[in-house]
N, C-alpha and C. Protein backbone atom coordinates (compact mmCIF):
# COMPACT_ATOMS: atom_id res chain seq x y z
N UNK A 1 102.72 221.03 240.57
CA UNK A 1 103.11 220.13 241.65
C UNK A 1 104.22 219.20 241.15
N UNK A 2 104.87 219.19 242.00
CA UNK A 2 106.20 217.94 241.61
C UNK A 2 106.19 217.18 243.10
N UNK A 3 106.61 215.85 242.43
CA UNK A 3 106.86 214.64 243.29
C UNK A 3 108.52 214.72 244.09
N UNK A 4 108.35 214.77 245.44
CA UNK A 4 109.43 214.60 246.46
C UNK A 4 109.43 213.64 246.72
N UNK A 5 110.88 213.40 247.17
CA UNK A 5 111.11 211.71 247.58
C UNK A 5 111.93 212.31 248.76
N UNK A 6 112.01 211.53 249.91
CA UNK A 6 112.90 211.37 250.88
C UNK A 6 113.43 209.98 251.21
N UNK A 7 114.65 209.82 251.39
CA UNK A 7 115.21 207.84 251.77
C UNK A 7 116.36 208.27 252.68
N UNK A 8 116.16 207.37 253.50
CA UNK A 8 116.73 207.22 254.70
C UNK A 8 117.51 205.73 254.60
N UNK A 9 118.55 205.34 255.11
CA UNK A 9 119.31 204.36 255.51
C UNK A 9 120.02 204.53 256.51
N UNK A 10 120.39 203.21 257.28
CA UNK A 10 120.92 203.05 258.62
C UNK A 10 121.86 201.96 258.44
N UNK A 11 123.32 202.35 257.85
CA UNK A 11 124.64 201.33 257.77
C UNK A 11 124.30 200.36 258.90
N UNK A 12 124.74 199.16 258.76
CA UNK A 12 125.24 197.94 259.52
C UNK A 12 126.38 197.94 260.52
N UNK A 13 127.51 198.56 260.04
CA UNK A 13 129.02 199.39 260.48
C UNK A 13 128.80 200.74 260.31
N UNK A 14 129.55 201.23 261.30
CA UNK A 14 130.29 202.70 260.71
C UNK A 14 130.28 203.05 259.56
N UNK A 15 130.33 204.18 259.16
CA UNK A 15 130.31 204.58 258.21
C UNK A 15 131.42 204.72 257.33
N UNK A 16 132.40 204.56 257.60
CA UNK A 16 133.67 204.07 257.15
C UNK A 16 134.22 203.00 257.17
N UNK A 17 133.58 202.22 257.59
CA UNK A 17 134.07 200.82 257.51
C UNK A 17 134.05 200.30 256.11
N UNK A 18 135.06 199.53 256.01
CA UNK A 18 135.40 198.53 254.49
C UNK A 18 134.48 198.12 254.62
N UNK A 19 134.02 197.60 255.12
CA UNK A 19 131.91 196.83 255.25
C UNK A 19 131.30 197.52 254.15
N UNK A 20 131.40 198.39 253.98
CA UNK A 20 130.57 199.73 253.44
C UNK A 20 131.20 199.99 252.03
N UNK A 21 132.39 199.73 251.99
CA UNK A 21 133.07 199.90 250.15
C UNK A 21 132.28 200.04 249.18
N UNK A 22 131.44 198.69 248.89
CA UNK A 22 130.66 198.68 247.54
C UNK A 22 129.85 199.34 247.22
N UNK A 23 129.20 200.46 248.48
CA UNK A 23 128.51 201.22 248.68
C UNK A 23 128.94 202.93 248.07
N UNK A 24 129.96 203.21 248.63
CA UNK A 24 131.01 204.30 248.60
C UNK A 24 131.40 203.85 246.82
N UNK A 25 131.71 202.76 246.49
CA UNK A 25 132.09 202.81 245.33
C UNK A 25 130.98 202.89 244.54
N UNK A 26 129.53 202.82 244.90
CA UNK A 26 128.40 203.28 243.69
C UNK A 26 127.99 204.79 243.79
N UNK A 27 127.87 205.03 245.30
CA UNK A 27 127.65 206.32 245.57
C UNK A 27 127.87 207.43 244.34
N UNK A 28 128.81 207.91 243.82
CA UNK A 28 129.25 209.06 243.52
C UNK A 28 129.07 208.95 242.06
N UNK A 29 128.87 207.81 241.18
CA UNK A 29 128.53 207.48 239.72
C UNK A 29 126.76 207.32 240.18
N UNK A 30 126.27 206.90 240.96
CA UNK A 30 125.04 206.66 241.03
C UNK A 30 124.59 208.59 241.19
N UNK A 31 125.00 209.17 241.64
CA UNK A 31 124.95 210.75 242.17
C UNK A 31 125.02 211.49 240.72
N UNK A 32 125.82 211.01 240.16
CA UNK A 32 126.16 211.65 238.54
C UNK A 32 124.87 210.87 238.02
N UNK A 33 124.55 210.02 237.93
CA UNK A 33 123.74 209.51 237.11
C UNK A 33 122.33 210.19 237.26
N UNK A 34 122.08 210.35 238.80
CA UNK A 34 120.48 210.81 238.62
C UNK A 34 120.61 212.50 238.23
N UNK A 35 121.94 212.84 238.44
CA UNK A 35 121.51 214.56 237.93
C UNK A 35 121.55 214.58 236.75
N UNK A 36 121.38 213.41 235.59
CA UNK A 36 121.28 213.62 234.05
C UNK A 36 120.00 212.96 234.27
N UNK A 37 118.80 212.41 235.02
CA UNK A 37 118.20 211.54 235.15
C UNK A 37 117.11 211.93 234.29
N UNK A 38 116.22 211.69 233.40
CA UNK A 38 114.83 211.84 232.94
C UNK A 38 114.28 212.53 234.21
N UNK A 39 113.70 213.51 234.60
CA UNK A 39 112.41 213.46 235.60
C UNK A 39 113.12 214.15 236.32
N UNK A 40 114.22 214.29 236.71
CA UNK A 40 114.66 215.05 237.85
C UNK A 40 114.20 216.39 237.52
N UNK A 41 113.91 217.04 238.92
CA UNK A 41 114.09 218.38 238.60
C UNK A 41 115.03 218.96 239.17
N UNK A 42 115.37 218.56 240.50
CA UNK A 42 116.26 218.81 241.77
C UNK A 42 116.77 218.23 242.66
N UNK A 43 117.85 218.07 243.04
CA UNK A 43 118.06 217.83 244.41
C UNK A 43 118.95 218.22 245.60
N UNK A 44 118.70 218.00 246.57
CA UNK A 44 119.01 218.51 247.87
C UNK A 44 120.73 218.06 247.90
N UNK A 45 121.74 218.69 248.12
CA UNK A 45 122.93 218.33 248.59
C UNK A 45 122.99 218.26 249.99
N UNK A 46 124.60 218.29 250.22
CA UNK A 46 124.72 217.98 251.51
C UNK A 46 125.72 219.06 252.23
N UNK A 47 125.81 219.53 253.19
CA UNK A 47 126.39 220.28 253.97
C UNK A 47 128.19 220.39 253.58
N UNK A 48 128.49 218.92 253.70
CA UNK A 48 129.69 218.47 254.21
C UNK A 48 130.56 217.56 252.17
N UNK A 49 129.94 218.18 251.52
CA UNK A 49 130.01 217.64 250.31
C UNK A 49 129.96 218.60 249.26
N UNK A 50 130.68 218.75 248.11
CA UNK A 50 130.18 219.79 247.17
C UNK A 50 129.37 219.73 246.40
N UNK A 51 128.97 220.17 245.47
CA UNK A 51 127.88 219.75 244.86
C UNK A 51 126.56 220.85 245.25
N UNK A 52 124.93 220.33 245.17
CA UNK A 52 124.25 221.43 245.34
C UNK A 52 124.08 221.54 246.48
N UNK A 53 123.53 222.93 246.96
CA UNK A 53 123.02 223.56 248.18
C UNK A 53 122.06 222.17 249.27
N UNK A 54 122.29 222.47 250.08
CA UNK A 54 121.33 221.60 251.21
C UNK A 54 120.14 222.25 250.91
N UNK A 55 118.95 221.42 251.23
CA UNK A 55 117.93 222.01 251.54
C UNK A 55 117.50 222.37 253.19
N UNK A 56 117.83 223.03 253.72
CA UNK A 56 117.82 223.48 255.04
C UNK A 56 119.13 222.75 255.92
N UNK A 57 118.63 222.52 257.12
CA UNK A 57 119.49 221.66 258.07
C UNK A 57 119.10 219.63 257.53
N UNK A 58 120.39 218.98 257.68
CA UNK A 58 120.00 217.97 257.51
C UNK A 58 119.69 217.12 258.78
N UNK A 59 118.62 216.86 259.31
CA UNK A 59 118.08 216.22 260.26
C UNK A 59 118.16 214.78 259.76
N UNK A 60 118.03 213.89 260.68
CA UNK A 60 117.61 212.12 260.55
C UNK A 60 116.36 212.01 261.50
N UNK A 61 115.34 210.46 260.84
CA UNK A 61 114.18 210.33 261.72
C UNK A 61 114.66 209.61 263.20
N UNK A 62 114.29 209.54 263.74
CA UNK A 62 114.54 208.78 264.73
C UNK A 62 114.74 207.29 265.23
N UNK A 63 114.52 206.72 264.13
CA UNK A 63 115.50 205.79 264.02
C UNK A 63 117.23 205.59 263.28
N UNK A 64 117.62 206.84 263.10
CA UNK A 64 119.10 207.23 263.09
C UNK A 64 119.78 206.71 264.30
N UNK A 65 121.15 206.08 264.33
CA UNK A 65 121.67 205.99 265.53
C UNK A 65 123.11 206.65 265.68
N UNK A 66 123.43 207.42 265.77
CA UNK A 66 124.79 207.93 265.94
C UNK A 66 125.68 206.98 266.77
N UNK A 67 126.70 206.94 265.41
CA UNK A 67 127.59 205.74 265.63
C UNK A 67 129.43 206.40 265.79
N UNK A 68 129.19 207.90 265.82
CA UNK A 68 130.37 208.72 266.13
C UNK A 68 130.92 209.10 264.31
N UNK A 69 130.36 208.65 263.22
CA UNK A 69 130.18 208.91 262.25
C UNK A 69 129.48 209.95 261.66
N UNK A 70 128.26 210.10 262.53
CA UNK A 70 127.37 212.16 262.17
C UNK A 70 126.63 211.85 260.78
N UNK A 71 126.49 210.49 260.08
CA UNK A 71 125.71 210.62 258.89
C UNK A 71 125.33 209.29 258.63
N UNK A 72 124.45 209.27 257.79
CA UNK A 72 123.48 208.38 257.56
C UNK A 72 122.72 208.23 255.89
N UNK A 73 123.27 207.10 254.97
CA UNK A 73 122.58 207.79 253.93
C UNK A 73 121.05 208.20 253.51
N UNK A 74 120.87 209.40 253.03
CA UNK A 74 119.64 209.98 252.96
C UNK A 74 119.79 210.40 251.67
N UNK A 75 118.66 210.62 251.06
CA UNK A 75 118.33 211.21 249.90
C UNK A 75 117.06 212.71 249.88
N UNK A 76 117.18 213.50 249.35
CA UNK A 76 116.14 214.64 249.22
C UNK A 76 116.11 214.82 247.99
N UNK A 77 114.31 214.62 246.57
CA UNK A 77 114.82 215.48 245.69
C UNK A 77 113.28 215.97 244.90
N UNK A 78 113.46 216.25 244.19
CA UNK A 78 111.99 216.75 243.70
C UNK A 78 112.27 215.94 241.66
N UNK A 79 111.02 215.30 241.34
CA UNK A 79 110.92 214.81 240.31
C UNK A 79 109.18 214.99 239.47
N UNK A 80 109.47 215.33 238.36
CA UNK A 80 108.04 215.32 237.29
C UNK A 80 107.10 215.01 237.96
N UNK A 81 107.38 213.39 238.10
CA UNK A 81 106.08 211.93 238.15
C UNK A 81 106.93 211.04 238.83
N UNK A 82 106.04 210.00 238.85
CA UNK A 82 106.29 208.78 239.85
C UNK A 82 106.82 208.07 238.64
N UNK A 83 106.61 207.99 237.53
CA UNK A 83 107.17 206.39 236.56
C UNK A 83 108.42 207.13 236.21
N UNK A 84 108.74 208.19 236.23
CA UNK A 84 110.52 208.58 235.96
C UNK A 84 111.48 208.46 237.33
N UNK A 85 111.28 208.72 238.57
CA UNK A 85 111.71 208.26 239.25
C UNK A 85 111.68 206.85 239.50
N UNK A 86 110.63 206.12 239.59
CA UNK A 86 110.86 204.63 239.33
C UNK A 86 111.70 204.10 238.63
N UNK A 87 111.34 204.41 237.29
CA UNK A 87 112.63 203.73 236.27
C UNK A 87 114.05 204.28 236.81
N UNK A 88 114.14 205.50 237.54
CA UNK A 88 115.91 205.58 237.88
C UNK A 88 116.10 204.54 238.93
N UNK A 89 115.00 204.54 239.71
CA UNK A 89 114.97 203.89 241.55
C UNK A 89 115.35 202.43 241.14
N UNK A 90 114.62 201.61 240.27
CA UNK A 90 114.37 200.43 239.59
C UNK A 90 115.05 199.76 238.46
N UNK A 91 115.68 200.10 237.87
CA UNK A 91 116.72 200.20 237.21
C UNK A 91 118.11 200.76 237.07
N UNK A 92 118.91 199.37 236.08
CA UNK A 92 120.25 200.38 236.16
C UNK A 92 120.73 200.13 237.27
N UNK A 93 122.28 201.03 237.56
CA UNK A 93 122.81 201.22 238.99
C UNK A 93 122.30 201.52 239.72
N UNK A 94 121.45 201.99 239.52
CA UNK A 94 120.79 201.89 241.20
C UNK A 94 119.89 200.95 241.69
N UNK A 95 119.66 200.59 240.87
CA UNK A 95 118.53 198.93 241.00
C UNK A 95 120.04 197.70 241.33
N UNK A 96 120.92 198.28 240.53
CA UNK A 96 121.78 196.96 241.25
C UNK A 96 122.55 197.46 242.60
N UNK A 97 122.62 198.68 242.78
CA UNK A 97 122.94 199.20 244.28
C UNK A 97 122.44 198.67 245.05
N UNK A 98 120.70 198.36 245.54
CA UNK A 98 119.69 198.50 245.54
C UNK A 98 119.71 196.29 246.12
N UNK A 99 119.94 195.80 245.59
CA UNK A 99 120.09 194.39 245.65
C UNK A 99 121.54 194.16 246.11
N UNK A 100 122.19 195.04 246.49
CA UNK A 100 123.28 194.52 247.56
C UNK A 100 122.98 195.35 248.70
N UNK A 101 122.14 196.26 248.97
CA UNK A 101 122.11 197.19 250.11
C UNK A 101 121.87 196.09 251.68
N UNK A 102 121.83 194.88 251.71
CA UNK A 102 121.69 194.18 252.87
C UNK A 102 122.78 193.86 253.35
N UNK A 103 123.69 194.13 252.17
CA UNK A 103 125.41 194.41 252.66
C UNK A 103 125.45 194.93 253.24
N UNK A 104 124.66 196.41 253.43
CA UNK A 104 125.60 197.54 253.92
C UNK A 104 124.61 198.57 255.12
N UNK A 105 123.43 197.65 254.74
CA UNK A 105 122.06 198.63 256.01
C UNK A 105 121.70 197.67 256.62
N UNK A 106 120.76 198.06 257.86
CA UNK A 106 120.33 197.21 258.91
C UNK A 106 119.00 197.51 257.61
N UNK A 107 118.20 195.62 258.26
CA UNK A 107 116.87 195.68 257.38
C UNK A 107 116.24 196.82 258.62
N UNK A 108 115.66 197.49 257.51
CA UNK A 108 114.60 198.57 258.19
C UNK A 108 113.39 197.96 258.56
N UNK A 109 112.96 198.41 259.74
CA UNK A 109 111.62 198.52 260.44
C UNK A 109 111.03 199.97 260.35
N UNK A 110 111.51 200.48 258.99
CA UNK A 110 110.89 201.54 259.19
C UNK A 110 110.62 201.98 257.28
N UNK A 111 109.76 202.66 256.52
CA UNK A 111 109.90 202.63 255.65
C UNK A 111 110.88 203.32 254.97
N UNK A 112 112.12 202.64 253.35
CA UNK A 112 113.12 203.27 252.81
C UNK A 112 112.96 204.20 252.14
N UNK A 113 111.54 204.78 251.93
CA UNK A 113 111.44 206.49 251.40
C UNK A 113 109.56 206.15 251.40
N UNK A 114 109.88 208.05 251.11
CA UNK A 114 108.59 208.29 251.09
C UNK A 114 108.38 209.17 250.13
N UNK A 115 107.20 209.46 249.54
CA UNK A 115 106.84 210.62 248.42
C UNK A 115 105.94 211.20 249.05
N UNK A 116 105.57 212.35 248.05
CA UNK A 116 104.68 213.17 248.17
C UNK A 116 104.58 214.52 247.57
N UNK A 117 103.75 214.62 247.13
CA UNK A 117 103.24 216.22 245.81
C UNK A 117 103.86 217.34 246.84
N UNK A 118 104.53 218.78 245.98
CA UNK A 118 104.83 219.19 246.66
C UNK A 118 105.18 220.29 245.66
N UNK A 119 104.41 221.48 246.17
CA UNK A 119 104.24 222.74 245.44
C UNK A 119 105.38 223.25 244.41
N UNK A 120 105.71 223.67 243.40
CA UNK A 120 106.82 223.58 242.62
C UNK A 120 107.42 224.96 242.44
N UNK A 121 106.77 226.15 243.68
CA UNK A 121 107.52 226.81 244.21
C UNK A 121 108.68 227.16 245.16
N UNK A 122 108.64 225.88 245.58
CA UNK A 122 109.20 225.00 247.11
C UNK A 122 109.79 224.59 246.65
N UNK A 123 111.23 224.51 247.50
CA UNK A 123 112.08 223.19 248.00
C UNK A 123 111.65 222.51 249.17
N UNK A 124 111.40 221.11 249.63
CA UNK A 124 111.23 220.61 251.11
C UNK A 124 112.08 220.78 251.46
N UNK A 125 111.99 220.58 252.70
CA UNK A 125 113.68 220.61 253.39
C UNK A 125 113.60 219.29 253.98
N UNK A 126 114.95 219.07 254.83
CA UNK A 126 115.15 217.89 254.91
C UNK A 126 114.04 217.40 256.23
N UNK A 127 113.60 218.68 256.99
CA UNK A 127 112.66 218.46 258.51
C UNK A 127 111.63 217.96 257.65
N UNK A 128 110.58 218.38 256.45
CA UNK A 128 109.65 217.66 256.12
C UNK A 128 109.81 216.77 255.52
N UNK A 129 111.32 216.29 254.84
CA UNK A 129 111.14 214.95 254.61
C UNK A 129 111.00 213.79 255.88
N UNK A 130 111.76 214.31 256.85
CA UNK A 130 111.45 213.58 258.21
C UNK A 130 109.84 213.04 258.74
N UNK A 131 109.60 214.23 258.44
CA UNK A 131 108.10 214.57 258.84
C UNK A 131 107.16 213.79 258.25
N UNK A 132 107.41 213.98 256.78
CA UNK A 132 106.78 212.85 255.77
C UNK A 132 106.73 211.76 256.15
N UNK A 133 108.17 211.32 256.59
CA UNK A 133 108.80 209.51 256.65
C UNK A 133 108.40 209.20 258.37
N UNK A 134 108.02 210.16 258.94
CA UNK A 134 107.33 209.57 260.61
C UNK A 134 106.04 209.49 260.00
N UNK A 135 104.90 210.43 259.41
CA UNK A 135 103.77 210.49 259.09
C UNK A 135 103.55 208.58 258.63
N UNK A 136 104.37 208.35 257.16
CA UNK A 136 104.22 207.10 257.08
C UNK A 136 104.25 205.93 257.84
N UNK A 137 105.39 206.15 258.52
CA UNK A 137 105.76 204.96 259.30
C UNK A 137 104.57 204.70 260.47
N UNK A 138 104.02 205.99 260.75
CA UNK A 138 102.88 205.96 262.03
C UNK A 138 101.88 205.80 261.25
N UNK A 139 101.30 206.10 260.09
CA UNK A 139 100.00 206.30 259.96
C UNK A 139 99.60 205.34 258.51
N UNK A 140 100.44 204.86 258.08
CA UNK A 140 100.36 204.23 256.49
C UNK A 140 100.71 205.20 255.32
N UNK A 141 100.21 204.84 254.12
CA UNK A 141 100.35 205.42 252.89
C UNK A 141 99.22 206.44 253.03
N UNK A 142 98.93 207.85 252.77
CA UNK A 142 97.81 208.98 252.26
C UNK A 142 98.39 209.76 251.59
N UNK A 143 97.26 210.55 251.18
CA UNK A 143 98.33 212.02 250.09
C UNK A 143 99.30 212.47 250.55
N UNK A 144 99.29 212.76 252.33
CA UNK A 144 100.03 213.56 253.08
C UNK A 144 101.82 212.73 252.41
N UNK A 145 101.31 211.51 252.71
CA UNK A 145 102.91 210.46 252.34
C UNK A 145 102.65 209.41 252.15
N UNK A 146 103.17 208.66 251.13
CA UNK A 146 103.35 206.82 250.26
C UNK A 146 104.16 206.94 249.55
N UNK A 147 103.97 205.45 249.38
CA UNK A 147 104.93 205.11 248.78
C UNK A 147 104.97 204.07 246.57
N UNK A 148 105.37 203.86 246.26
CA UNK A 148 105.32 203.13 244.97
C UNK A 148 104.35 202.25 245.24
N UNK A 149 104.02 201.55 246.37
CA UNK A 149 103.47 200.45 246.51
C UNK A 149 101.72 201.12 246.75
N UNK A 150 101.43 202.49 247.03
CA UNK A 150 100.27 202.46 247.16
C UNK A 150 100.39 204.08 247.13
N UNK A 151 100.42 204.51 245.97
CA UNK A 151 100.34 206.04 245.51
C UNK A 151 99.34 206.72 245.31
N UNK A 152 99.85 208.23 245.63
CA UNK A 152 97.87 209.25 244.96
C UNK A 152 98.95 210.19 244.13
N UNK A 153 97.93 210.49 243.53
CA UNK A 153 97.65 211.63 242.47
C UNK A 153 98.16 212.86 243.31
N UNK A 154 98.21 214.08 242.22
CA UNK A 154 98.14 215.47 242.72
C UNK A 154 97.18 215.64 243.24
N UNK A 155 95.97 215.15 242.99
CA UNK A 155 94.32 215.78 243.62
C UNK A 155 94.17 214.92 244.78
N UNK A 156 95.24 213.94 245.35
CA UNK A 156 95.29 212.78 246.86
C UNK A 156 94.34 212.05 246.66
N UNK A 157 94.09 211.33 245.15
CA UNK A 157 93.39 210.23 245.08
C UNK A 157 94.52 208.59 245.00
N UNK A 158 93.96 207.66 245.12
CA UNK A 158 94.98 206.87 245.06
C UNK A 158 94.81 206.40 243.75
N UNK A 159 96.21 206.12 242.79
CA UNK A 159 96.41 205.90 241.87
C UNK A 159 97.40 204.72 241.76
N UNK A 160 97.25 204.68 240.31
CA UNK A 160 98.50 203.64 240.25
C UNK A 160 99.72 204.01 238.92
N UNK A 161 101.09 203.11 239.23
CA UNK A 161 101.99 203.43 238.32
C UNK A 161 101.38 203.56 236.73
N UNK A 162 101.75 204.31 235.58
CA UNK A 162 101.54 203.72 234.26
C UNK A 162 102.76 202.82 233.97
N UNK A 163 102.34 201.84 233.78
CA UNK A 163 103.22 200.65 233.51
C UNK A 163 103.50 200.68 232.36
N UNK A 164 102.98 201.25 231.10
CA UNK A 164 103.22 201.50 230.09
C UNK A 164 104.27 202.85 229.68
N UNK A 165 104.05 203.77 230.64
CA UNK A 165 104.86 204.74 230.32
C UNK A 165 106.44 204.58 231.25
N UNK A 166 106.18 203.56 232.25
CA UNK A 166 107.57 203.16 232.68
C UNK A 166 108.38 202.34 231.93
N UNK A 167 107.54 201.53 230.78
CA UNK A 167 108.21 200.77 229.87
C UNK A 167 109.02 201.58 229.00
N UNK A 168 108.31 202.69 228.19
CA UNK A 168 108.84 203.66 227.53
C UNK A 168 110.08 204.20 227.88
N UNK A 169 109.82 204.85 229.19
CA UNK A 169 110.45 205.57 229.71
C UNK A 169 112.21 204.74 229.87
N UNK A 170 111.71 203.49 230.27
CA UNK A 170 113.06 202.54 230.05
C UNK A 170 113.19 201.93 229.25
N UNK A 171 112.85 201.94 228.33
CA UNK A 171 113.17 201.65 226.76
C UNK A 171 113.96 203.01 226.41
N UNK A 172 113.76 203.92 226.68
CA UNK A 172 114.13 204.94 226.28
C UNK A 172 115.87 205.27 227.29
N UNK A 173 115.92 204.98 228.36
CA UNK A 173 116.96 205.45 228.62
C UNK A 173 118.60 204.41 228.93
N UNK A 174 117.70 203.30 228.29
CA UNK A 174 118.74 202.05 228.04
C UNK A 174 119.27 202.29 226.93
């Protein structure tokens, strides 16, 4: 079993708007960074971008608003464990991405990703990351989908981070 993540964002402006710069300017070093990442195993590209294969069609949840722009940032990817994706999510550039994003997204009323175990014969595609991220938003955190703040196990018990092995883990890649 490997851990999927799906994240969704909903710009403030257009998607081209100078509003949006500091964003566009982490984007593509933040993109390099997680494909050397500890923990990664995979991830989903994008249609309209080079790089890897999409995982199916890229859908948005329904709180997407088409702004004549056609995109929205999203993430799809498959990782080890939960404390190696953390330390990339939580640290580093993307933790400082991450603390300006009120620049550049509407605050969500909806949750900014979701996880969930996910057979390691499989790719998700981007419809069950959707699927995942409505499940949450309607129903809370369960095996089916949660989040960092209230996680399960492979066996859908609820667990918690090792705080010790996230220390490591970022000790190690600083």
């Amino acid at each position: 079993m490997l851990l999927a993540l799906y994240t969704f964002g909903q710009f403030i402006e257009p998607a081209d708007s100078t509003a949006n710069d500091g964003f566009h300017a982490r984007n593509d070093p933040i993109l390099q960074m997680v494909d050397q990442a500890a923990g990664l195993v995979a991830r989903s590209g994008y249609a309209s971008d080079p790089g890897p294969e999409p995982w199916g069609q890229e859908v948005y949840p329904e709180f997407y608003t088409e702004r004549g722009d056609g995109w929205s940032p999203a993430t799809l990817s498959l990782w080890e464990d939960m404390e190696s994706l953390f330390v990339f999510t939580y640290f580093g550039l993307h933790d400082e991405a991450l603390k300006h994003g009120h620049e550049w997204f509407q605050k969500p009323h909806w949750p900014p990703l979701v996880l969930w175990w996910q057979g390691a014969e499989t790719r998700p595609t981007w419809a069950q990351g959707v699927e995942r991220h409505r499940h949450l938003h309607e129903n809370g955190p369960a095996p089916f989908a949660f989040t960092f703040k209230h996680p399960f196990d492979k066996d859908g018990n609820a667990t918690k981070l090792d705080k010790a092995r996230v220390q490591n883990l970022h000790t190690a890649s600083a």
